[in-house]
Protein backbone atom coordinates (compact mmCIF):
# COMPACT_ATOMS: atom_id res chain seq x y z
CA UNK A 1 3.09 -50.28 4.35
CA UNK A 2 4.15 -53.59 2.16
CA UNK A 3 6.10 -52.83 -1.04
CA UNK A 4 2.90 -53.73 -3.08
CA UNK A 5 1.15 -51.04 -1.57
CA UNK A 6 3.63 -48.56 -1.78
CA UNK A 7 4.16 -49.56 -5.34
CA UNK A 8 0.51 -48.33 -5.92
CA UNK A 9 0.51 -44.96 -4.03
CA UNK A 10 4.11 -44.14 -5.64
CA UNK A 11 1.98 -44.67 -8.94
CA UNK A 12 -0.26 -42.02 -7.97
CA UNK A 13 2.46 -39.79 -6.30
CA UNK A 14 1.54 -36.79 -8.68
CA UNK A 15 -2.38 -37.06 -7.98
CA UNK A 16 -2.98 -36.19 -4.27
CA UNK A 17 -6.91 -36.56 -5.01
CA UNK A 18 -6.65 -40.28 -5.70
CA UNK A 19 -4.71 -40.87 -2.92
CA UNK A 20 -6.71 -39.84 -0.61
CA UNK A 21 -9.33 -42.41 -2.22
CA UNK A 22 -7.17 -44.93 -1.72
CA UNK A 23 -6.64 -44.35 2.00
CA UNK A 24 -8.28 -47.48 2.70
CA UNK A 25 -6.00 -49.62 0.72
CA UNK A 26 -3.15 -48.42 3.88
CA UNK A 27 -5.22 -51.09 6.46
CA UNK A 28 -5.00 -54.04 3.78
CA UNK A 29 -1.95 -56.13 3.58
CA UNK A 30 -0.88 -57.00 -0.15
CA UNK A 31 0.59 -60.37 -0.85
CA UNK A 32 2.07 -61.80 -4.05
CA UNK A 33 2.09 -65.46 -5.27
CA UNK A 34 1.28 -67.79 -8.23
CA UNK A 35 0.21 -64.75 -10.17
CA UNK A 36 -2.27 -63.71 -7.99
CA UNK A 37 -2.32 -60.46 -5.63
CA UNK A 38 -4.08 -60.94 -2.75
CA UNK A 39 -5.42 -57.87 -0.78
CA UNK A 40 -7.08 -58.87 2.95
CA UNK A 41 -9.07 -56.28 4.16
CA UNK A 42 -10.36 -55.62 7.38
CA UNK A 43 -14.01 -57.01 7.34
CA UNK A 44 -17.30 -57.30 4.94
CA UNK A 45 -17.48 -53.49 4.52
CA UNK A 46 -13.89 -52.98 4.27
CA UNK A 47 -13.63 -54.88 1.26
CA UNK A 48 -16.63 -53.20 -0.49
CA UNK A 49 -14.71 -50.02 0.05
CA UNK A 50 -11.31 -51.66 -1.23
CA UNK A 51 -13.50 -53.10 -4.56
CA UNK A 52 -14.23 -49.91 -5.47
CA UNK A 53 -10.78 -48.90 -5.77
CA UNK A 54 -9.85 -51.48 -8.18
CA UNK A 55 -9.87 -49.57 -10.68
CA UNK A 56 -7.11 -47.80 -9.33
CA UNK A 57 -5.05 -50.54 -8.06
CA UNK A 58 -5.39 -52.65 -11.41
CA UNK A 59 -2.85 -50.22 -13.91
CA UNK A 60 0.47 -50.39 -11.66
CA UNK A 61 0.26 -53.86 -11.17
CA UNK A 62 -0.18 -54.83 -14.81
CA UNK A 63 2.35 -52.32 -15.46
CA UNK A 64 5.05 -54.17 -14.53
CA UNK A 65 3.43 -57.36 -15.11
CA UNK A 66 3.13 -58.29 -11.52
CA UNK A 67 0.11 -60.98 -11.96
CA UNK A 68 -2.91 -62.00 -13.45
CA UNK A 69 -5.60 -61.19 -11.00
CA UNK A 70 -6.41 -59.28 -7.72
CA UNK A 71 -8.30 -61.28 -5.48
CA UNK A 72 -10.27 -59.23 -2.23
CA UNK A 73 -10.40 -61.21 0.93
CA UNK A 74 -11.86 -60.46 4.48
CA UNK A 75 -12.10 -63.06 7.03
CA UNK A 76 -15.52 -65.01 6.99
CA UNK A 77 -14.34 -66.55 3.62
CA UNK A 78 -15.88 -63.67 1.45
CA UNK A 79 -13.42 -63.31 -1.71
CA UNK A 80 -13.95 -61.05 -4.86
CA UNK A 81 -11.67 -61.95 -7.74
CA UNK A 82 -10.84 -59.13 -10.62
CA UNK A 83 -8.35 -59.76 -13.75
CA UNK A 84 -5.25 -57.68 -13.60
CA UNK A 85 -5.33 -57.59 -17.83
CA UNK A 86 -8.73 -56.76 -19.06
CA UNK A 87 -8.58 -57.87 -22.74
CA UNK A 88 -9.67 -56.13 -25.58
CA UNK A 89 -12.08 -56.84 -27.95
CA UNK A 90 -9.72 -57.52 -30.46
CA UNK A 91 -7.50 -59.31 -28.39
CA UNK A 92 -10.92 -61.72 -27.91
CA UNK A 93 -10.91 -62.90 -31.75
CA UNK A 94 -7.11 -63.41 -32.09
């Protein structure tokens, strides 16, 4: 386990129930640079199963200000991208 994912499961260290969800984020490897966080999953289905755990992923990483988005790869060139700080509405009109 890389120290990005072990930064998210020590997160969740008090909550057994999510992680066991995240049990499929163990098979990704986690890399860091230029502000992004890039998470390369197994194959096609792999990453659908990673996506929905975004959610989950998302608050440690913006907790210590880590980057700016996540991005999903599997081989084959598919790619999902999701921003690390969702901004408020009022953060929108400033």
């Amino acid at each position: 386990m890389d120290k990005l994912q072990q930064l998210v499961f020590s997160f969740y260290r008090e909550n057994l129930n999510i992680q066991e969800q995240l049990e499929p984020l163990r098979y990704c490897r986690m890399t860091r640079s230029w502000g992004t966080i890039r998470v390369e999953c197994l194959d096609v289905e792999h990453l659908e199963v990673v996506s929905d755990l975004v959610g989950y992923i998302r608050p440690p990483l913006a907790a210590l200000g880590l980057g700016r988005k996540i991005v999903l790869r599997s081989p084959g060139s598919i790619q999902r991208s999701y921003p690390i700080k969702i901004p408020f509405h009022s953060d929108l009109l400033a």
